[in-house]
PDB file of N, CA and C in Angstrom:
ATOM      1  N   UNK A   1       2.307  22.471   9.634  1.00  0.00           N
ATOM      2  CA  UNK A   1       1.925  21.587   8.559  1.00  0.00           C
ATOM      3  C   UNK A   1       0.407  21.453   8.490  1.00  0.00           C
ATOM      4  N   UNK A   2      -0.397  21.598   9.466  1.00  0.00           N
ATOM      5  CA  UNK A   2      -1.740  21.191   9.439  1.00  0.00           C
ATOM      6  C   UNK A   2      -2.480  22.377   9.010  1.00  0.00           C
ATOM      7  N   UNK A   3      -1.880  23.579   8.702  1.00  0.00           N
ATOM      8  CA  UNK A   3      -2.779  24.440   8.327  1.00  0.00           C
ATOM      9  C   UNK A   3      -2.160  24.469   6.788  1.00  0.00           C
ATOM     10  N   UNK A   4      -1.393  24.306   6.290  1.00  0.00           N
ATOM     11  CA  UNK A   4      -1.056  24.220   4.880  1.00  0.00           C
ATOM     12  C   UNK A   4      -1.836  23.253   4.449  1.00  0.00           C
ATOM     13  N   UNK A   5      -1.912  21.682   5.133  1.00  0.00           N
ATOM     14  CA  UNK A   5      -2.962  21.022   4.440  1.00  0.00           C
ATOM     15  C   UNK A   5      -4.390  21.399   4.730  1.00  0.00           C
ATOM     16  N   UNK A   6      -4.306  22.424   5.175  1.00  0.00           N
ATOM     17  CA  UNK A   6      -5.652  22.379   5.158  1.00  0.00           C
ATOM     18  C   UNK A   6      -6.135  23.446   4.550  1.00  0.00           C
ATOM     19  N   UNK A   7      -5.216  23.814   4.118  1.00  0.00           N
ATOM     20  CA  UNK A   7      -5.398  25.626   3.092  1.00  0.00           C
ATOM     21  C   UNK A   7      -5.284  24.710   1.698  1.00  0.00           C
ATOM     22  N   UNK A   8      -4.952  23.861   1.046  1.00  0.00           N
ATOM     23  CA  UNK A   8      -4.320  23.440   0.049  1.00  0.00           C
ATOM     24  C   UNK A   8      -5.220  22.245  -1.061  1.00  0.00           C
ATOM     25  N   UNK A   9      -5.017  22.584  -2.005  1.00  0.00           N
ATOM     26  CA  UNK A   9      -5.940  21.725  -2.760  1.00  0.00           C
ATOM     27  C   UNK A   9      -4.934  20.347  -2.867  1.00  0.00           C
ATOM     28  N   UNK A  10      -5.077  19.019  -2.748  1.00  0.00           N
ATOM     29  CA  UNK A  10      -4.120  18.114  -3.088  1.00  0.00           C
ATOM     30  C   UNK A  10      -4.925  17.238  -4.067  1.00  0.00           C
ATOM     31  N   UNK A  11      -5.974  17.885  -4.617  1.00  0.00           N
ATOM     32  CA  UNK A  11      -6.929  16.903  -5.691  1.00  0.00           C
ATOM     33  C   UNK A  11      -5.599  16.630  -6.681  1.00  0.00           C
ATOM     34  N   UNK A  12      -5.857  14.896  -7.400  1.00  0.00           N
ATOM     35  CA  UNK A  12      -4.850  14.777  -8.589  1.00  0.00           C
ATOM     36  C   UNK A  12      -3.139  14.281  -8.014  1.00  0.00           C
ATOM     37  N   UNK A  13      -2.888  15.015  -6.543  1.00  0.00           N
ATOM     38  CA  UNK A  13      -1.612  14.642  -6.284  1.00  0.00           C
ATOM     39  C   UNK A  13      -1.395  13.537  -5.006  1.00  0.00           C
ATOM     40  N   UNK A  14      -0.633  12.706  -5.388  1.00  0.00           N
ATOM     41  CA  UNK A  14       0.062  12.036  -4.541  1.00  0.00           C
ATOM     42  C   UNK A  14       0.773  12.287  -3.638  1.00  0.00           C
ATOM     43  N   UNK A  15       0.672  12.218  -2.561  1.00  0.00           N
ATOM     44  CA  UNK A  15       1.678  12.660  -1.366  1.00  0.00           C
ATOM     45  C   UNK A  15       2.562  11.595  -0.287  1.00  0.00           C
ATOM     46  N   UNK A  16       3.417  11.537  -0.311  1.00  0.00           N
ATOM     47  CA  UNK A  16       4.388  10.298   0.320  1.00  0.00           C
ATOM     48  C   UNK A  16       5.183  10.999   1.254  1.00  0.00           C
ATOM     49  N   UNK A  17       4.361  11.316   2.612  1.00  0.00           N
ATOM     50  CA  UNK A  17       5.107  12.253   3.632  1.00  0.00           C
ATOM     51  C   UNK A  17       6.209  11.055   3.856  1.00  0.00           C
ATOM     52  N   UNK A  18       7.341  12.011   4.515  1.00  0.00           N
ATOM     53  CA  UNK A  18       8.761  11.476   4.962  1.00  0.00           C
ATOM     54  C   UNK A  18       9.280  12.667   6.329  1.00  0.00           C
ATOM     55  N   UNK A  19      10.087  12.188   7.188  1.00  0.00           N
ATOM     56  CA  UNK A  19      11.013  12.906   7.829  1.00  0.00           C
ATOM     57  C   UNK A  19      12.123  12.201   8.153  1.00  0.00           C
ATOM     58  N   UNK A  20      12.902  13.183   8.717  1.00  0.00           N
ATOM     59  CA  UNK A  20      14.185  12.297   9.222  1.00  0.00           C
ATOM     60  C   UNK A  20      14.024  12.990  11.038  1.00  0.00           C
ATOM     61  N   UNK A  21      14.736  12.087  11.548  1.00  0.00           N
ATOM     62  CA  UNK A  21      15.155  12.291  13.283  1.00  0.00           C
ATOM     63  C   UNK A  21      15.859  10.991  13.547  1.00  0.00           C
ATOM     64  N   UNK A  22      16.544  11.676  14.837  1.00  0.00           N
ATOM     65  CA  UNK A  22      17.700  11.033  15.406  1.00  0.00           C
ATOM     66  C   UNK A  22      17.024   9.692  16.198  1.00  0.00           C
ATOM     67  N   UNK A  23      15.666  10.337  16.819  1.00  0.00           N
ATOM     68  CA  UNK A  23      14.863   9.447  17.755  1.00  0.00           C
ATOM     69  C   UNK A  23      13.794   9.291  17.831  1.00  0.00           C
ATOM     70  N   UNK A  24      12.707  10.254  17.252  1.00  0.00           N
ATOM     71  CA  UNK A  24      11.129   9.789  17.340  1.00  0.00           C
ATOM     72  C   UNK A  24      10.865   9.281  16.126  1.00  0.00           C
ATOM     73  N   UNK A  25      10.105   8.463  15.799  1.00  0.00           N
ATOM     74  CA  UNK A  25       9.233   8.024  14.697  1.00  0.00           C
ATOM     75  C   UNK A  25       8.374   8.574  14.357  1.00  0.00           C
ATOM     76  N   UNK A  26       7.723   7.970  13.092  1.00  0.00           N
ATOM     77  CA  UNK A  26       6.599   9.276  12.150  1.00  0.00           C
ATOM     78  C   UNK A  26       5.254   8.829  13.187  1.00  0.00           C
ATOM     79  N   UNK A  27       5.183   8.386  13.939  1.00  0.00           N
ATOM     80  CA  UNK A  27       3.871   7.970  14.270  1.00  0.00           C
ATOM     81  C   UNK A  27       2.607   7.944  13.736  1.00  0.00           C
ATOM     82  N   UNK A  28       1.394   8.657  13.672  1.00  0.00           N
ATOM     83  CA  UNK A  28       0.189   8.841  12.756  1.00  0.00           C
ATOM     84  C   UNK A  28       0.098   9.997  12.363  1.00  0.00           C
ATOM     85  N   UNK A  29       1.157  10.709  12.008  1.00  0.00           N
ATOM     86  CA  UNK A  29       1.572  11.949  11.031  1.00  0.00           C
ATOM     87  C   UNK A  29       1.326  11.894   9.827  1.00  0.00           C
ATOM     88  N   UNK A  30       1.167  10.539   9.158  1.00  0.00           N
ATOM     89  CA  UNK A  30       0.781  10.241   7.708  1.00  0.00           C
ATOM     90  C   UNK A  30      -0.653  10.452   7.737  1.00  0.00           C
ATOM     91  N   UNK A  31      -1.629  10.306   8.626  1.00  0.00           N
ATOM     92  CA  UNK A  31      -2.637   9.720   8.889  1.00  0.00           C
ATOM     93  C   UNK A  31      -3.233  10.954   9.058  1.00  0.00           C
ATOM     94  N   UNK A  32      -2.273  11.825  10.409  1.00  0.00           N
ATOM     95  CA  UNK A  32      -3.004  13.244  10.852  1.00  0.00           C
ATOM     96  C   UNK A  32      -3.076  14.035   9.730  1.00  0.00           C
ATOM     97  N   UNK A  33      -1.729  13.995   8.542  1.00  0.00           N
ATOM     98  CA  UNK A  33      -2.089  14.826   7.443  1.00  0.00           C
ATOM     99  C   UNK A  33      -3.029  14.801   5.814  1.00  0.00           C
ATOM    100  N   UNK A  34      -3.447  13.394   6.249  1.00  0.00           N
ATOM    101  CA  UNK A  34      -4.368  13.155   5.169  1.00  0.00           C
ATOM    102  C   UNK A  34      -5.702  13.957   5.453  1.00  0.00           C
ATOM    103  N   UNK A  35      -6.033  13.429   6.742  1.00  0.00           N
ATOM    104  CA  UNK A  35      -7.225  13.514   7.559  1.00  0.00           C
ATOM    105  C   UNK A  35      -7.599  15.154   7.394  1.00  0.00           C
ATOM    106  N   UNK A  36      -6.081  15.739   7.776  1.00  0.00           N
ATOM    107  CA  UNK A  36      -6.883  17.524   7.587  1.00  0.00           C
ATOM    108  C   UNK A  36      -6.650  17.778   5.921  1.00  0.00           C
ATOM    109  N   UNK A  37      -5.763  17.370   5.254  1.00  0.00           N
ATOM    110  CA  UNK A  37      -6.283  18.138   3.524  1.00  0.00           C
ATOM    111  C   UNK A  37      -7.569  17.737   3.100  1.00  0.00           C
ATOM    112  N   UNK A  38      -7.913  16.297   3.173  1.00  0.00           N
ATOM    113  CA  UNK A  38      -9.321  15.818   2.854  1.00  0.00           C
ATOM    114  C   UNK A  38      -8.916  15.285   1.656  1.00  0.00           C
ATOM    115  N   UNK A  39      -8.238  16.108   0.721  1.00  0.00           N
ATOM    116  CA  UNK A  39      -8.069  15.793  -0.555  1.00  0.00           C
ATOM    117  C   UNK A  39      -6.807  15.075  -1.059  1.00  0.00           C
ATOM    118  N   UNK A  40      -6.953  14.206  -2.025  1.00  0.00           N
ATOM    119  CA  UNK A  40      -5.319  13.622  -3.018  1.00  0.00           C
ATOM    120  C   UNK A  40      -5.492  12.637  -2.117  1.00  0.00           C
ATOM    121  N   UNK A  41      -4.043  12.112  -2.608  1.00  0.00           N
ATOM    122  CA  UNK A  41      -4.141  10.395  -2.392  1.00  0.00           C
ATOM    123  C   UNK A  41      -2.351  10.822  -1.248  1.00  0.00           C
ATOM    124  N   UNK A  42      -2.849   9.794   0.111  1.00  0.00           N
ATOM    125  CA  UNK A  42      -2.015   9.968   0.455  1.00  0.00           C
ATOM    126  C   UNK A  42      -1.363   8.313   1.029  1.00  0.00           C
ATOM    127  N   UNK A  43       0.169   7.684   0.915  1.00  0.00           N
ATOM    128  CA  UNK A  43       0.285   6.714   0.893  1.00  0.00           C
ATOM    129  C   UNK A  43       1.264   7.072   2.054  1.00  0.00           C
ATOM    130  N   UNK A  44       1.308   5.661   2.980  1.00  0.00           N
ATOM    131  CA  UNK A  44       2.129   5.685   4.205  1.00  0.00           C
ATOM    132  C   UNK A  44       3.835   6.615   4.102  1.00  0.00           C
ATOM    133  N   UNK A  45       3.783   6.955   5.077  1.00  0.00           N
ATOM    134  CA  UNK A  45       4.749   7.955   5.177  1.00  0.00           C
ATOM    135  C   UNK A  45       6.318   6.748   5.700  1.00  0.00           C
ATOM    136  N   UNK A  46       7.442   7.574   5.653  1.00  0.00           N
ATOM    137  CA  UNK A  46       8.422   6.760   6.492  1.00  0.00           C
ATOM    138  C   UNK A  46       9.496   7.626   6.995  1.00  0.00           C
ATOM    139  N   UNK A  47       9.988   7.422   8.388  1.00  0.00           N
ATOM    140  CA  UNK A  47      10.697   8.464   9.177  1.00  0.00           C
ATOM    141  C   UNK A  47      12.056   7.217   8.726  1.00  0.00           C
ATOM    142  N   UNK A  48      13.156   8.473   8.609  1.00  0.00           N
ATOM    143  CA  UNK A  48      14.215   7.824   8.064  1.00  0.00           C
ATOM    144  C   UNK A  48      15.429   8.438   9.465  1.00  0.00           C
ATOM    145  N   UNK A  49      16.173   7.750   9.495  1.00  0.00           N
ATOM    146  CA  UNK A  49      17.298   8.293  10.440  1.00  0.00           C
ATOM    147  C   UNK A  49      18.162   9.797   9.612  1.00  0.00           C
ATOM    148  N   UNK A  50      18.656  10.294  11.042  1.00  0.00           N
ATOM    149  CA  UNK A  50      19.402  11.588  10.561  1.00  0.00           C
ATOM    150  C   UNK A  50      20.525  11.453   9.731  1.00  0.00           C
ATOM    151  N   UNK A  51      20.593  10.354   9.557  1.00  0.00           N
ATOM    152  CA  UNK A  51      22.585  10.180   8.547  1.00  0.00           C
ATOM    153  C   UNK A  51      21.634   9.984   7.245  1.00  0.00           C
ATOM    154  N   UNK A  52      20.318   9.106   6.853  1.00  0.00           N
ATOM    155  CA  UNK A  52      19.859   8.607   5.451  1.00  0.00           C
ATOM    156  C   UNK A  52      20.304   9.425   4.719  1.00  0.00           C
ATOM    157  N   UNK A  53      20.993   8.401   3.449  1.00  0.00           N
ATOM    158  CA  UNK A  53      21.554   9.122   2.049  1.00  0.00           C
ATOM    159  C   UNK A  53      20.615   9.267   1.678  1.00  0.00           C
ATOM    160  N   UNK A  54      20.892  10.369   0.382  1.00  0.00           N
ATOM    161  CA  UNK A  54      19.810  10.608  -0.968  1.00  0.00           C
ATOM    162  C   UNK A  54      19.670   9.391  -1.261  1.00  0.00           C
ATOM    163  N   UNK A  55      20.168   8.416  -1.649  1.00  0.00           N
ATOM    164  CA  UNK A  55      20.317   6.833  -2.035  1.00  0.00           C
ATOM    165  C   UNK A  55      19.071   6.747  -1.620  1.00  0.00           C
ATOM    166  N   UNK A  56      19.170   6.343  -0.165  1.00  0.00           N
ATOM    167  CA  UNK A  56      18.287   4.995   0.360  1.00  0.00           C
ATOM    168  C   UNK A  56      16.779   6.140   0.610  1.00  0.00           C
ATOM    169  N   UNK A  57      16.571   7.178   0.461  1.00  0.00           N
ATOM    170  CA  UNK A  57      15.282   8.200   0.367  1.00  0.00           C
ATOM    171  C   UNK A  57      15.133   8.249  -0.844  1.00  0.00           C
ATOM    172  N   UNK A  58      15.846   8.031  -2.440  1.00  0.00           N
ATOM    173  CA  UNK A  58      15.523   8.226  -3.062  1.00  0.00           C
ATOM    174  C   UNK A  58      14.969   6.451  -3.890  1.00  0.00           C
ATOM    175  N   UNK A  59      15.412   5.220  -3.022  1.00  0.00           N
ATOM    176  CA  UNK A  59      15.112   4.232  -3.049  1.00  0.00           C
ATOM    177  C   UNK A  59      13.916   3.969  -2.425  1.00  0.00           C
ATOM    178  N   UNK A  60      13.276   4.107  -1.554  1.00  0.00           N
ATOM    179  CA  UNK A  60      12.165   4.620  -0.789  1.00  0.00           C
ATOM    180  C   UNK A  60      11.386   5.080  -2.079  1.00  0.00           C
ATOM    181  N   UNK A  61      11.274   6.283  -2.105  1.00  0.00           N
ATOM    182  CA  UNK A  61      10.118   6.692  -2.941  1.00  0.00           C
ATOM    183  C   UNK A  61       9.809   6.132  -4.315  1.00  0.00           C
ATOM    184  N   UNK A  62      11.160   5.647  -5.086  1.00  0.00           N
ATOM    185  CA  UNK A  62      10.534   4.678  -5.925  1.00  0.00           C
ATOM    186  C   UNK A  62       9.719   3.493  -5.513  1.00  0.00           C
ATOM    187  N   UNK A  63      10.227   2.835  -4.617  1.00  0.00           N
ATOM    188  CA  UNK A  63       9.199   1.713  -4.551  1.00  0.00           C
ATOM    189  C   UNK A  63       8.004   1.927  -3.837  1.00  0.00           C
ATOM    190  N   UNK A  64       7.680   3.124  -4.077  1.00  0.00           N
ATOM    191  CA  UNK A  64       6.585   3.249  -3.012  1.00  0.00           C
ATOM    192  C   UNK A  64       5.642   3.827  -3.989  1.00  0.00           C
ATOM    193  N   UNK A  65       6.016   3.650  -5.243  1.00  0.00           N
ATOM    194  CA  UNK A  65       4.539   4.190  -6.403  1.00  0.00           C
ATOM    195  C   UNK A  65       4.288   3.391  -6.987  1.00  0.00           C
TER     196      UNK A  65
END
């Protein structure tokens, strides 16, 4: 991931990193991937458990613009 953002123009786009796992959290993964694109707007990320429906990820990203 850190060399895509860092190959990548994100001027203009919004980015709302997400993952899912059974057990670790997103920790400063939102943070590490702003830091290397440089560019676009990037808003806190959220690690979702391995069962999350489309529902509650697709509830998530609405309220998060």
């Amino acid at each position: 991931m850190d060399t895509f953002v860092e190959s990548y123009s994100f001027d203009g786009i919004t980015m709302i990193p997400f993952c899912t796992s059974s057990s670790s959290g997103i920790g400063r993964s939102s943070q590490n991937l702003a830091d290397n694109a440089g560019t676009g707007t990037w808003l806190d990320g959220m690690r979702f458990g391995a069962g999350a429906s489309e529902d509650e990820i697709r509830s998530w990203i609405e309220g998060s613009q």
